[in-house]
C-alpha atoms as a PDB file:
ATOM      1  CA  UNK A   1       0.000   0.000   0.000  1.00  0.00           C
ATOM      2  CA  UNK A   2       1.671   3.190  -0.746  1.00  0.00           C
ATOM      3  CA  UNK A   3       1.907   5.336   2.223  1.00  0.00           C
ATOM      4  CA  UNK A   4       2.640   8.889   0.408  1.00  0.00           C
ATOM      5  CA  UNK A   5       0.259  11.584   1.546  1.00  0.00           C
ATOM      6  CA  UNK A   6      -2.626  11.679  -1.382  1.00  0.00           C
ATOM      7  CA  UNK A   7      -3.065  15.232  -2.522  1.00  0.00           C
ATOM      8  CA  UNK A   8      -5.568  17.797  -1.857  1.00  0.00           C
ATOM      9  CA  UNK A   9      -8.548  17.399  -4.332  1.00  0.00           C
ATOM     10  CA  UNK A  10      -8.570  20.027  -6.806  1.00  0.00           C
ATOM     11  CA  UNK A  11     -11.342  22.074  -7.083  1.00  0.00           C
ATOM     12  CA  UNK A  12     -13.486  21.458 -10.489  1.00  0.00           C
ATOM     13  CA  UNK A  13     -16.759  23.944  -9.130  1.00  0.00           C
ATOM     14  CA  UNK A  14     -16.836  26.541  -6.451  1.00  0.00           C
ATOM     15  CA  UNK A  15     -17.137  25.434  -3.079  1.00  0.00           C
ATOM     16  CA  UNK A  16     -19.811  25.839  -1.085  1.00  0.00           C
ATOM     17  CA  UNK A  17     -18.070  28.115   1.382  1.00  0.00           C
ATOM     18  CA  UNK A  18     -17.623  30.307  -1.950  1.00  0.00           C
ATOM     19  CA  UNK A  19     -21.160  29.932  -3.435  1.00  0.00           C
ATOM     20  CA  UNK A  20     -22.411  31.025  -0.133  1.00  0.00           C
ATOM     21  CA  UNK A  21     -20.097  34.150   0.834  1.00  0.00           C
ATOM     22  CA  UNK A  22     -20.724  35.530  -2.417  1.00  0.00           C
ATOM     23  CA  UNK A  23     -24.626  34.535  -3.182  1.00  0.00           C
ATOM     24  CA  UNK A  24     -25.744  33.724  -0.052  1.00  0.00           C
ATOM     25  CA  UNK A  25     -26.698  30.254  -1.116  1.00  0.00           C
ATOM     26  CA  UNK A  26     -25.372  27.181  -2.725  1.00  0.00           C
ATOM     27  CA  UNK A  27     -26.603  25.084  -4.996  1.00  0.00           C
ATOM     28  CA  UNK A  28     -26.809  21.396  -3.448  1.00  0.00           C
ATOM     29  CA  UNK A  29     -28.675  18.701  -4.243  1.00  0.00           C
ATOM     30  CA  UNK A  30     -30.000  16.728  -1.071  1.00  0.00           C
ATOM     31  CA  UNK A  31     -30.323  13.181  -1.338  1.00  0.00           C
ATOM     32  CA  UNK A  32     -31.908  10.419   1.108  1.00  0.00           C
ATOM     33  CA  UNK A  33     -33.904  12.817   2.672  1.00  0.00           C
ATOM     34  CA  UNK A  34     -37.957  14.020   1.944  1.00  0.00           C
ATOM     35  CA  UNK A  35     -38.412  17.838   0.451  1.00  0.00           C
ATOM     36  CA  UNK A  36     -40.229  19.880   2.920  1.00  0.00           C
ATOM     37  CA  UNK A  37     -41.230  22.371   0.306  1.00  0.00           C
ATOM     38  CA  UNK A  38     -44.461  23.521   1.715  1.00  0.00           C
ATOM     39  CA  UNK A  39     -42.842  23.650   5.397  1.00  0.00           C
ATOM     40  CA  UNK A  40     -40.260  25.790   3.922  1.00  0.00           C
ATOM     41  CA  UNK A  41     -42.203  28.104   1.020  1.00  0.00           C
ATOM     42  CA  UNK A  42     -41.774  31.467   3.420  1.00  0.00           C
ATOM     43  CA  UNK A  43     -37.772  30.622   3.532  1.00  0.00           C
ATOM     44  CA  UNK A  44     -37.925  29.878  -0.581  1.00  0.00           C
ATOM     45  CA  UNK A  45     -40.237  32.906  -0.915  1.00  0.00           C
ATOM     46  CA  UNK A  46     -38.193  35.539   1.077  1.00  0.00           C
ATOM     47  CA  UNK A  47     -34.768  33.858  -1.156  1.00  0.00           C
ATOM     48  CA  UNK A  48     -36.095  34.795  -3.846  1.00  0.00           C
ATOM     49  CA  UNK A  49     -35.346  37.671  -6.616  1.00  0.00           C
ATOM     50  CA  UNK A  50     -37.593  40.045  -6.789  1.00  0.00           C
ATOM     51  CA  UNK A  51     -38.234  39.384 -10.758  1.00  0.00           C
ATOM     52  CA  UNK A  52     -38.700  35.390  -9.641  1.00  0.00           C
ATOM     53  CA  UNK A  53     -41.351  36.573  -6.847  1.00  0.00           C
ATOM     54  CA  UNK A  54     -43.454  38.919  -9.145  1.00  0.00           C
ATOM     55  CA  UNK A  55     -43.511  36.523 -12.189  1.00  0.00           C
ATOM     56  CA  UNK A  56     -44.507  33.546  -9.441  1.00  0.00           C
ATOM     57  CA  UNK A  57     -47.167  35.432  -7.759  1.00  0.00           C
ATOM     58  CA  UNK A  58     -48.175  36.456 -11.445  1.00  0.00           C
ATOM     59  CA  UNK A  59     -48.468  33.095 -12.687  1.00  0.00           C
ATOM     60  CA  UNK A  60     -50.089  32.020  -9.344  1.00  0.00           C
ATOM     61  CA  UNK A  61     -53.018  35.036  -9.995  1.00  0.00           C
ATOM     62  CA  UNK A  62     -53.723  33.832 -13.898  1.00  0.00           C
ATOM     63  CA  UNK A  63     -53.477  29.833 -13.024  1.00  0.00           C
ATOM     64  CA  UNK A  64     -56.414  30.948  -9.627  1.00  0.00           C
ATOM     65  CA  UNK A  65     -59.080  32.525 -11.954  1.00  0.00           C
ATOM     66  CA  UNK A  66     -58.536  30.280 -14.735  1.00  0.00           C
ATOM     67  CA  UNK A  67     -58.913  27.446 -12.600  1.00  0.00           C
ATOM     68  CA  UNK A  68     -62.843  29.232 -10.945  1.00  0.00           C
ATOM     69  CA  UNK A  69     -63.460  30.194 -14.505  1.00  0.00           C
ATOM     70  CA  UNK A  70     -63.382  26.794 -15.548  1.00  0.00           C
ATOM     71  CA  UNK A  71     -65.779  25.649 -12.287  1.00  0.00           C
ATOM     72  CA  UNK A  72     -68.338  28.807 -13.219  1.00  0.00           C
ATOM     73  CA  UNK A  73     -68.354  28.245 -17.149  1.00  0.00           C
ATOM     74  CA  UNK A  74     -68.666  24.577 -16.866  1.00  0.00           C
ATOM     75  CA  UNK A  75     -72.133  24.877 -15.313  1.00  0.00           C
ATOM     76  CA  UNK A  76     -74.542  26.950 -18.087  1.00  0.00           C
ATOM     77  CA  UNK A  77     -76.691  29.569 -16.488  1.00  0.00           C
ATOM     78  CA  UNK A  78     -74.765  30.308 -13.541  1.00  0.00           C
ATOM     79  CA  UNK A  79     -73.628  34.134 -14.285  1.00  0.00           C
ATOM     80  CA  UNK A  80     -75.663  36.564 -15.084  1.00  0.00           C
ATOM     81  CA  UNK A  81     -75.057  39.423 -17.821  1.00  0.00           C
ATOM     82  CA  UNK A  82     -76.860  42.696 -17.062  1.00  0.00           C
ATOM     83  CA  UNK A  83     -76.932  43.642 -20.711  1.00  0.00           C
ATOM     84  CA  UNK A  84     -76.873  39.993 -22.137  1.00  0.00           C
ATOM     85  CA  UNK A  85     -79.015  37.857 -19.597  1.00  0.00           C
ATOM     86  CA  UNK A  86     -76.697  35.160 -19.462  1.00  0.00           C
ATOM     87  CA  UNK A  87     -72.592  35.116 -19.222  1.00  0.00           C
ATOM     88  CA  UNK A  88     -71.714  32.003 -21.192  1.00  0.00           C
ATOM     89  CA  UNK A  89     -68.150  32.522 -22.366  1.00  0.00           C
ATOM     90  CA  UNK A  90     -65.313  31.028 -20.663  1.00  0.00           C
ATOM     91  CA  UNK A  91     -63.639  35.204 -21.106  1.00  0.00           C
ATOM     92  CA  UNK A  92     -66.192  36.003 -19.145  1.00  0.00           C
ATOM     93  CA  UNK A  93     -65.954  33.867 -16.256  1.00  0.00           C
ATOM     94  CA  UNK A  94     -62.596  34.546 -15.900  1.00  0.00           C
ATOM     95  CA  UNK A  95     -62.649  38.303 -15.520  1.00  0.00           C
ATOM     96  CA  UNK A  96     -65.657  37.915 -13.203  1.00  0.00           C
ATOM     97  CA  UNK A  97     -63.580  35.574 -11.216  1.00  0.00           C
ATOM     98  CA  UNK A  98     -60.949  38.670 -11.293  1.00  0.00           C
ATOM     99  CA  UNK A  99     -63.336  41.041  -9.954  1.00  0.00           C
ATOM    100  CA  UNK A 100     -64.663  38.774  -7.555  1.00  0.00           C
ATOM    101  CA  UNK A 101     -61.215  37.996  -5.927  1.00  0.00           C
ATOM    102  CA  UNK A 102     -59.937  41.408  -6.166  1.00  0.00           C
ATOM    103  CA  UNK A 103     -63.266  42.385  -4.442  1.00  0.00           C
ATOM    104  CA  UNK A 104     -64.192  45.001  -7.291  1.00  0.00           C
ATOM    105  CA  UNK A 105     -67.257  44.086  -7.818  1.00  0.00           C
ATOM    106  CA  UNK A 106     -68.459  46.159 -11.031  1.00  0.00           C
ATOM    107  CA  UNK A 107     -71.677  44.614 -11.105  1.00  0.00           C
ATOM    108  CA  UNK A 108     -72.164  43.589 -14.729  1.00  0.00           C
ATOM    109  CA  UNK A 109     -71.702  40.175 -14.644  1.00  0.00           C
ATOM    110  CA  UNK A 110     -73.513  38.794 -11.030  1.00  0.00           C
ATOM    111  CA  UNK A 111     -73.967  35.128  -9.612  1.00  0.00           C
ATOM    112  CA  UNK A 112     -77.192  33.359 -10.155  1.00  0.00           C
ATOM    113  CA  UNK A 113     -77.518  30.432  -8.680  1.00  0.00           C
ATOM    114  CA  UNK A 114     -76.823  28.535  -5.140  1.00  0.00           C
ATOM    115  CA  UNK A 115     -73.878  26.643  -7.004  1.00  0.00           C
ATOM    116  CA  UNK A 116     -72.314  29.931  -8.152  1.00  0.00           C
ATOM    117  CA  UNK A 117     -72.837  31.736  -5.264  1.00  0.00           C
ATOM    118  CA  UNK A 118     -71.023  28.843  -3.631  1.00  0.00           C
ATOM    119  CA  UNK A 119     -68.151  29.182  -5.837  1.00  0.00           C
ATOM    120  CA  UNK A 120     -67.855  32.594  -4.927  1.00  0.00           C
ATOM    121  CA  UNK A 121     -67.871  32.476  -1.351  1.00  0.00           C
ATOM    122  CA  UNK A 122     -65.171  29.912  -1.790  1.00  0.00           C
ATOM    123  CA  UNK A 123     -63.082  31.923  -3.747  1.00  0.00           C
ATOM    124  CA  UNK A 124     -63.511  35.291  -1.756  1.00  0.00           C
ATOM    125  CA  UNK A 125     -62.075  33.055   1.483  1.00  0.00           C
ATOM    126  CA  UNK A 126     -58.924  31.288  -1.000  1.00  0.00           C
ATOM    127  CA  UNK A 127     -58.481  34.631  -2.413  1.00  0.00           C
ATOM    128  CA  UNK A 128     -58.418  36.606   0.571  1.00  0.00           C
ATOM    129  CA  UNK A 129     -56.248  34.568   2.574  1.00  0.00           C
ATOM    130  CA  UNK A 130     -53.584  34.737  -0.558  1.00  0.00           C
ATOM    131  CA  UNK A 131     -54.107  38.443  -0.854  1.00  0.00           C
ATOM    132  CA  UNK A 132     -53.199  38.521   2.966  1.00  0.00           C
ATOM    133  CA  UNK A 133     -50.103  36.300   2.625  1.00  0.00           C
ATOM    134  CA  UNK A 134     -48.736  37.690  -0.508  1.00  0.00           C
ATOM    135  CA  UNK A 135     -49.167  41.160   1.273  1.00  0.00           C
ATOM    136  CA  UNK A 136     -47.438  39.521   4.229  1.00  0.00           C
ATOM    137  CA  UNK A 137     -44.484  38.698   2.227  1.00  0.00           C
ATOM    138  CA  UNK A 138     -44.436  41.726   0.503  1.00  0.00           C
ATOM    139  CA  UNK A 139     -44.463  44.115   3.081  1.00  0.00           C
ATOM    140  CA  UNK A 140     -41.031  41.798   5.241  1.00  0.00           C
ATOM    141  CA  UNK A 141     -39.065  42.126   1.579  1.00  0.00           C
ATOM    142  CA  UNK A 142     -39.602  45.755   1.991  1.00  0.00           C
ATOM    143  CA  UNK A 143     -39.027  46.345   5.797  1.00  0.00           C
ATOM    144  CA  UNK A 144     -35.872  43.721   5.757  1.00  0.00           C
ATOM    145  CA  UNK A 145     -32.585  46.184   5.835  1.00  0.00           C
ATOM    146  CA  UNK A 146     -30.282  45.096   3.782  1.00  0.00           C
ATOM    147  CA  UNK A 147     -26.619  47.052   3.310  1.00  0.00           C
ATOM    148  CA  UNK A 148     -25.062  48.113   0.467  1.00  0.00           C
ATOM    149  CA  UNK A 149     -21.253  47.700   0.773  1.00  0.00           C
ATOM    150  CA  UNK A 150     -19.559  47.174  -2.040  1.00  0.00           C
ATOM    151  CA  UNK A 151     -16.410  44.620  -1.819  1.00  0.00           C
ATOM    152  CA  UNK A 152     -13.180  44.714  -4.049  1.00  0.00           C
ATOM    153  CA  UNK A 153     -12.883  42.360  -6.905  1.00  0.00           C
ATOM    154  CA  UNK A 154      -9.490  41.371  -5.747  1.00  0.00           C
ATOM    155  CA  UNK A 155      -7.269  41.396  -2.130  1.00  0.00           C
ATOM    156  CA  UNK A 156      -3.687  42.120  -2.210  1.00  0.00           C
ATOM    157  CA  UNK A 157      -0.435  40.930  -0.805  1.00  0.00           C
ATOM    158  CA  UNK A 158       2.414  43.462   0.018  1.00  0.00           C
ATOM    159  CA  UNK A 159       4.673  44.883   2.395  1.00  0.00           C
ATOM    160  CA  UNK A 160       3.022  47.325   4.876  1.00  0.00           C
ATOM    161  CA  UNK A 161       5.477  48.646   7.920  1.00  0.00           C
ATOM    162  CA  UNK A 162       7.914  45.786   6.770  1.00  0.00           C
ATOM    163  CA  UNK A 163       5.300  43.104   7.224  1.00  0.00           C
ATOM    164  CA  UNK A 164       3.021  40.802   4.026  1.00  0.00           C
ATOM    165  CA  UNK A 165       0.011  42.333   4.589  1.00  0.00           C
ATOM    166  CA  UNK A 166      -3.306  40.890   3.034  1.00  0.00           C
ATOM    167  CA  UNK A 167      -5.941  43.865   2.118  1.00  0.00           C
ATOM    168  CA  UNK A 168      -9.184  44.202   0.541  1.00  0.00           C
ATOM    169  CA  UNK A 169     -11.310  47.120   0.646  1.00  0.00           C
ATOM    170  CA  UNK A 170     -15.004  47.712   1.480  1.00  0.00           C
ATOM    171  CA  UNK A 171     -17.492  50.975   0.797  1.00  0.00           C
ATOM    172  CA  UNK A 172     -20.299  52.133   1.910  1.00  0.00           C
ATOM    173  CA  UNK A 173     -22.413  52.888  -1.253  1.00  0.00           C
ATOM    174  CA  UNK A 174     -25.289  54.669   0.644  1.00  0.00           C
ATOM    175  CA  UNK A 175     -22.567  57.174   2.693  1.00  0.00           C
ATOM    176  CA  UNK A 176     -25.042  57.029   5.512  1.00  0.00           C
ATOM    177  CA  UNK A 177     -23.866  56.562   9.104  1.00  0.00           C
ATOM    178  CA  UNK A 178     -23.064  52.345   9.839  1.00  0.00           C
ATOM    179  CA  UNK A 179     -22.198  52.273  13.805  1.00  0.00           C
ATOM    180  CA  UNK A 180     -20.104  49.789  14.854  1.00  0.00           C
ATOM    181  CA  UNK A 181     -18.836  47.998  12.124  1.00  0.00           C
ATOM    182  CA  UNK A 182     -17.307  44.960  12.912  1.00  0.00           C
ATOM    183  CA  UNK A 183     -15.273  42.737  10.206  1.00  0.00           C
ATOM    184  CA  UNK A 184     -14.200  38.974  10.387  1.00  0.00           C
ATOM    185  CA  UNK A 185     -11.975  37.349   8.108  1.00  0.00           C
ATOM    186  CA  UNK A 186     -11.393  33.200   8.188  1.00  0.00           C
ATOM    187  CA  UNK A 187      -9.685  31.219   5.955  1.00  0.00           C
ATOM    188  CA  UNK A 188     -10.732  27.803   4.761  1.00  0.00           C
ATOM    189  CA  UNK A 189      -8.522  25.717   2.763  1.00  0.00           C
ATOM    190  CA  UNK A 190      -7.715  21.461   2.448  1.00  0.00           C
ATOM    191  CA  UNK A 191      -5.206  20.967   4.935  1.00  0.00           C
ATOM    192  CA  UNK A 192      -3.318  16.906   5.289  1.00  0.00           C
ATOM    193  CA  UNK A 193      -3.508  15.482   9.024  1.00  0.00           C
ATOM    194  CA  UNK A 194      -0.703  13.401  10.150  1.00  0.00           C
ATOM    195  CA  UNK A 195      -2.665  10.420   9.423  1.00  0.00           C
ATOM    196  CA  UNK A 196      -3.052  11.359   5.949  1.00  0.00           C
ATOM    197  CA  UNK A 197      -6.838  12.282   6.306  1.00  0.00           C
ATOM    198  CA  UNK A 198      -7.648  15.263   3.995  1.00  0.00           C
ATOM    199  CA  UNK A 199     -10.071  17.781   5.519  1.00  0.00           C
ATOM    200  CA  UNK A 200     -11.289  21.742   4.857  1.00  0.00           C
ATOM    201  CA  UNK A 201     -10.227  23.299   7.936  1.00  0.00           C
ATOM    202  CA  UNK A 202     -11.196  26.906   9.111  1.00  0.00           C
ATOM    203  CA  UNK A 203      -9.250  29.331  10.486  1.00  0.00           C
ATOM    204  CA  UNK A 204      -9.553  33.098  11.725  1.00  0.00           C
ATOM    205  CA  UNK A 205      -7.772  35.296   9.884  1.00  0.00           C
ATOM    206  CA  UNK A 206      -6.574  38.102  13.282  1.00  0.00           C
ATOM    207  CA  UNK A 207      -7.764  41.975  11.255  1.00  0.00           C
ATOM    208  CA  UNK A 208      -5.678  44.912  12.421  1.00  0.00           C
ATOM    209  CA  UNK A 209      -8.843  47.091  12.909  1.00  0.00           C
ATOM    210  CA  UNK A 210     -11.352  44.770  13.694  1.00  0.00           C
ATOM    211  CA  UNK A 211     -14.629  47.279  14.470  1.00  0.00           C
ATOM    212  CA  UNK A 212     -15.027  50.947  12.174  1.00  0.00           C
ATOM    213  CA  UNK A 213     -17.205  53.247  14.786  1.00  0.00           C
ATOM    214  CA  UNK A 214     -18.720  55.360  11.683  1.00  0.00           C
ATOM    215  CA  UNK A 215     -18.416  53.499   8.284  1.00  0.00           C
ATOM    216  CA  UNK A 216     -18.744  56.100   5.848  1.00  0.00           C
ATOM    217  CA  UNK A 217     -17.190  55.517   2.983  1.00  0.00           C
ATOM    218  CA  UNK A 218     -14.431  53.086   2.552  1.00  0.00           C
ATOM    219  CA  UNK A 219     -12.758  50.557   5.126  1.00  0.00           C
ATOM    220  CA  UNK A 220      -9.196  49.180   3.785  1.00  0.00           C
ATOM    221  CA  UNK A 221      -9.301  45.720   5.907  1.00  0.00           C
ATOM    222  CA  UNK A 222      -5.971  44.056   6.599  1.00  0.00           C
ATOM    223  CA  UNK A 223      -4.421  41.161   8.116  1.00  0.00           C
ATOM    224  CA  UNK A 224      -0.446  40.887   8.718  1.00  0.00           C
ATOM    225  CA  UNK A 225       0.827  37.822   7.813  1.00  0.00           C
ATOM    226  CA  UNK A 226       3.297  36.954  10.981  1.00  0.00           C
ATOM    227  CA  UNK A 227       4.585  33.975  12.597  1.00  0.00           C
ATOM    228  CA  UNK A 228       0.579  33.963  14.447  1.00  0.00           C
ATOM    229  CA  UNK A 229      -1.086  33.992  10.999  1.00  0.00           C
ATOM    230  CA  UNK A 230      -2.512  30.790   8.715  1.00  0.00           C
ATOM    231  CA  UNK A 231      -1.148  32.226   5.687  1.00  0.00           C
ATOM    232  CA  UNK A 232       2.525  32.628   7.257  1.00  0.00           C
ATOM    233  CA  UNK A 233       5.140  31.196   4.983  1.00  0.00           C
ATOM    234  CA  UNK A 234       2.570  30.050   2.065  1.00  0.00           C
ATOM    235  CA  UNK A 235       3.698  30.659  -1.226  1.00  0.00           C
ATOM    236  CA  UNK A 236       0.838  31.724  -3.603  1.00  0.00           C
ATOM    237  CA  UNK A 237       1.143  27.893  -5.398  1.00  0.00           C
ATOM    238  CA  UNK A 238       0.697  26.152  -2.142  1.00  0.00           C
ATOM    239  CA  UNK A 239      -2.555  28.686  -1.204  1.00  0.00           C
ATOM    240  CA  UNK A 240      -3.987  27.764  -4.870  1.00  0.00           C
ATOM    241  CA  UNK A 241      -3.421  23.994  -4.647  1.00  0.00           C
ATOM    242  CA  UNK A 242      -4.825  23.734  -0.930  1.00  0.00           C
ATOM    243  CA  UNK A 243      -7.893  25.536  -2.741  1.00  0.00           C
ATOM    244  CA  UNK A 244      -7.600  28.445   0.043  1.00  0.00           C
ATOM    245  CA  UNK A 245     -10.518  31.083   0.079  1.00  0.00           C
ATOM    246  CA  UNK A 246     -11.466  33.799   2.653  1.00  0.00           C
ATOM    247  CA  UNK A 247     -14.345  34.832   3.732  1.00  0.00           C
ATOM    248  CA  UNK A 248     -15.509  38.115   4.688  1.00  0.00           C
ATOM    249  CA  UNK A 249     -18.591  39.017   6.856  1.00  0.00           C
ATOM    250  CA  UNK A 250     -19.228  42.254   7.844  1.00  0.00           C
ATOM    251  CA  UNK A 251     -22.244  43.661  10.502  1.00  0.00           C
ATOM    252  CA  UNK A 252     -22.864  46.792  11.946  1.00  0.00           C
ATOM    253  CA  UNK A 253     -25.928  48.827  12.761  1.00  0.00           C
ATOM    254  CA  UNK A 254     -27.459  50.969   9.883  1.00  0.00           C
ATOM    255  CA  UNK A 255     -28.592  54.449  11.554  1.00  0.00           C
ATOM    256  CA  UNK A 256     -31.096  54.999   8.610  1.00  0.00           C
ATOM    257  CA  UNK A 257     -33.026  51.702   9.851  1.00  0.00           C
ATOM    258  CA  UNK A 258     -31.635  51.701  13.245  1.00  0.00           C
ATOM    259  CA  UNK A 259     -31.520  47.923  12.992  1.00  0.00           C
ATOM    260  CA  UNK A 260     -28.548  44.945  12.245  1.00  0.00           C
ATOM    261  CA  UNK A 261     -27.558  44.833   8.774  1.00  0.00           C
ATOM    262  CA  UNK A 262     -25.072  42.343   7.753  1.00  0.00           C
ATOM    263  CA  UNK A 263     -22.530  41.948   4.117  1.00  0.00           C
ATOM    264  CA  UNK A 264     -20.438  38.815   2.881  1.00  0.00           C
ATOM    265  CA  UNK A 265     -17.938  38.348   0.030  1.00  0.00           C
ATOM    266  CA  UNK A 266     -15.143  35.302  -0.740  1.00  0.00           C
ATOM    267  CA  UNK A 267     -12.306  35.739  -2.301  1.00  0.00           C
ATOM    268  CA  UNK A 268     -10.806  32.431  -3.770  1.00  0.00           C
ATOM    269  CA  UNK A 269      -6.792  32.140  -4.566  1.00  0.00           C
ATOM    270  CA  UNK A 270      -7.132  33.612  -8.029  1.00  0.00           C
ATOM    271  CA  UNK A 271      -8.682  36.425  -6.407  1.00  0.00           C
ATOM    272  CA  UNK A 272      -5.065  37.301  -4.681  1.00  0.00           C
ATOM    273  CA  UNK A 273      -2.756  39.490  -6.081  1.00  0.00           C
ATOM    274  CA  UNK A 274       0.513  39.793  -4.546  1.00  0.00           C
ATOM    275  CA  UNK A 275       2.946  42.277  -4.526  1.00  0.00           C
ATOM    276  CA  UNK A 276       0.350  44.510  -5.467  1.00  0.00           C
ATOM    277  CA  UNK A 277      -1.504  47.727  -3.795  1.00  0.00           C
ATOM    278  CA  UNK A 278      -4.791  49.436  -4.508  1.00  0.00           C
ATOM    279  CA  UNK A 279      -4.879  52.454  -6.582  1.00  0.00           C
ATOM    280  CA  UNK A 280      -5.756  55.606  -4.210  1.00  0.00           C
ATOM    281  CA  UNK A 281      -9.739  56.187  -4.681  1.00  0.00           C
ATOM    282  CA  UNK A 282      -9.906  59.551  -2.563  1.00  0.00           C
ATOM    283  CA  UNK A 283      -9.174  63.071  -3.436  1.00  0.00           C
ATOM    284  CA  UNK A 284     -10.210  66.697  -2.597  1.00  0.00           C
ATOM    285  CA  UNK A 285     -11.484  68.787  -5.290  1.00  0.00           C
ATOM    286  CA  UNK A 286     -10.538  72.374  -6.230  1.00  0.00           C
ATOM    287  CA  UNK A 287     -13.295  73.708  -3.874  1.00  0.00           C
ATOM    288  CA  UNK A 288     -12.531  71.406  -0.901  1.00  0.00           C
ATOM    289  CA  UNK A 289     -15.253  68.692  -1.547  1.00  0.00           C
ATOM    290  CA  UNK A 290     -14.021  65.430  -0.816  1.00  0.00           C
ATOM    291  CA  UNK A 291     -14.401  63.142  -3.852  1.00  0.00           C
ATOM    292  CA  UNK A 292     -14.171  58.920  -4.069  1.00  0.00           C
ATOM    293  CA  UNK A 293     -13.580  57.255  -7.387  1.00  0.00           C
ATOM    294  CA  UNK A 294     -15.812  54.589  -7.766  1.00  0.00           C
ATOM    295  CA  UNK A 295     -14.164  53.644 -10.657  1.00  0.00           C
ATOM    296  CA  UNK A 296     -10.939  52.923 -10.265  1.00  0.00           C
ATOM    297  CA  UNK A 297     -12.007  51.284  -6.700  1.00  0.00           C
ATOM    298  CA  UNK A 298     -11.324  47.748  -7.861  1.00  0.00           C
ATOM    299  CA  UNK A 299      -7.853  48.442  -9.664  1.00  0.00           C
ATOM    300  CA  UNK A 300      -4.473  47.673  -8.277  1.00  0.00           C
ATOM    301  CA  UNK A 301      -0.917  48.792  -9.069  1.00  0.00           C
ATOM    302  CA  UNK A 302       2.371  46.605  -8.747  1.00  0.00           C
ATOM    303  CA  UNK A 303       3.727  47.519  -5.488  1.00  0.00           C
ATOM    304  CA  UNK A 304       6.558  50.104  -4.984  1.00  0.00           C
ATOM    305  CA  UNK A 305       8.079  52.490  -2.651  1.00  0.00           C
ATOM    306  CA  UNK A 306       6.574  55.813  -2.234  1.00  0.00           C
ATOM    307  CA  UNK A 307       7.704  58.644  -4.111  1.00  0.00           C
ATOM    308  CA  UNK A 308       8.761  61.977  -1.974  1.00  0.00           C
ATOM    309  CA  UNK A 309       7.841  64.338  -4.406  1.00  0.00           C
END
């Protein structure tokens, strides 16, 4: 049997840890266990883009009054027309069912038997009690704050007071008031046990300045790479074959909403540029207004001393 320590798997998709830090969710398909898809249709709802959600509850409206339509056209006589007599046509059992769900009620077109009037007071409770959980859902999408901080495409590796120092940079896009930000870094990557067992380990990543008391604008997070730190003594091959990625998570308190907001990002080993620095985003204009570049706030420059000039 040969005893040489296998290698770490490479990876041929983006982890989970990455899927997740960057989306929020990963794409995995559960086996050996039952879907709980009713159980969990508030958690799919509220996951769910806001384009998804509209077309769903769209689809959800048509498919509701098609399917009454069908119940009041199938039994002749049962709608009334007050400028025809009788409503025969499937069209218009559908757009009474509309107006009788949406509680319009124009008037035109009325129920005229027991069996419609049964239909309708069947509807009005399925129809109401949608109306009230679509409203529901709604209305937590809107209240939910979210936080819009903006992450940059790449970290860096360089020198900073004579130490490696691994940087990123984060913004506040909204320039209101955050209080007490607070940053964590960890980094996950395959690391060999003595028995030869490969497993993704986790490990925190120590941040200079852990907690911003006013986020503003922009937060340059960094993490010196010592004798204390995971990445100490890595060369950028052996971080890219142990698949290494870090993940960022960010919380603070937006003043605006006066409630927890929360931010993620990943950055895998391709996203690491070393020997590099980011290319200075801030400036003050010819009448004193402080300006940020936005635009050059992903770029990077090789890394160099600074000029006295």
């Amino acid at each position: 049997m040969d005893s040489a320590t296998p290698p770490p798997p490479r990876r041929s998709v983006p982890t989970l840890t990455s899927q997740i830090a960057r989306a929020g969710r990963a794409k995995v398909v559960a086996l050996g266990r039952e879907r709980e898809f009713v159980g969990d249709l508030y958690v799919r709802a509220m996951a769910l883009k806001w384009r998804h959600l509209i077309l769903g509850f769209s689809i959800s409206f048509i498919a509701f009054n098609l399917l009454f339509a069908f119940f009041y056209w199938i039994k002749p006589g049962s709608l009334g027309d007050g400028n025809r007599g009788d409503a025969t046509s499937y069209l218009d059992a559908f757009f009474f069912s509309v107006q009788t769900v949406a509680t319009i009620g124009y008037g035109v077109i009325f129920p005229k038997t027991l069996y419609a009037n049964l239909l309708v007071t069947i509807e009005i409770m399925s129809g109401v009690l949608g109306l009230a959980m679509v409203t529901g859902l709604m209305f937590a999408r809107f209240s939910r704050p979210t936080a819009r901080i903006m992450f940059s495409k790449v970290a860096v590796i360089s020198p900073y007071d004579g130490v490696p120092t691994l940087m990123f940079r984060a913004a506040n896009e909204r320039h209101n008031l955050i209080l007490e930000a607070h940053v964590r870094m960890v980094l996950t990557r395959f690391e060999t046990s003595s028995e030869g067992r490969v497993m993704r380990r986790f490990r925190d990543l120590r941040v200079e300045r852990q907690d911003n008391l006013t986020f503003i604008l922009t937060w340059t997070v960094m993490h010196r790479i010592d004798e204390t730190s995971p990445l100490y003594g890595l060369s950028p091959e052996e971080i890219a074959n142990s698949d290494a990625e870090i993940i960022v998570v960010m919380t603070g308190t937006d003043e605006s909403f006066s409630q927890p907001v929360y931010a993620r990002h990943g950055y895998s080993a391709t996203d690491i540029v070393f020997d590099s620095d980011f290319v200075d985003i801030l400036d003050v204009a010819d009448d004193g207004t402080r300006t940020i570049n936005y635009g050059r706030f992903h770029d990077v420059e090789p890394f160099g001393p600074v000029s006295a000039e």
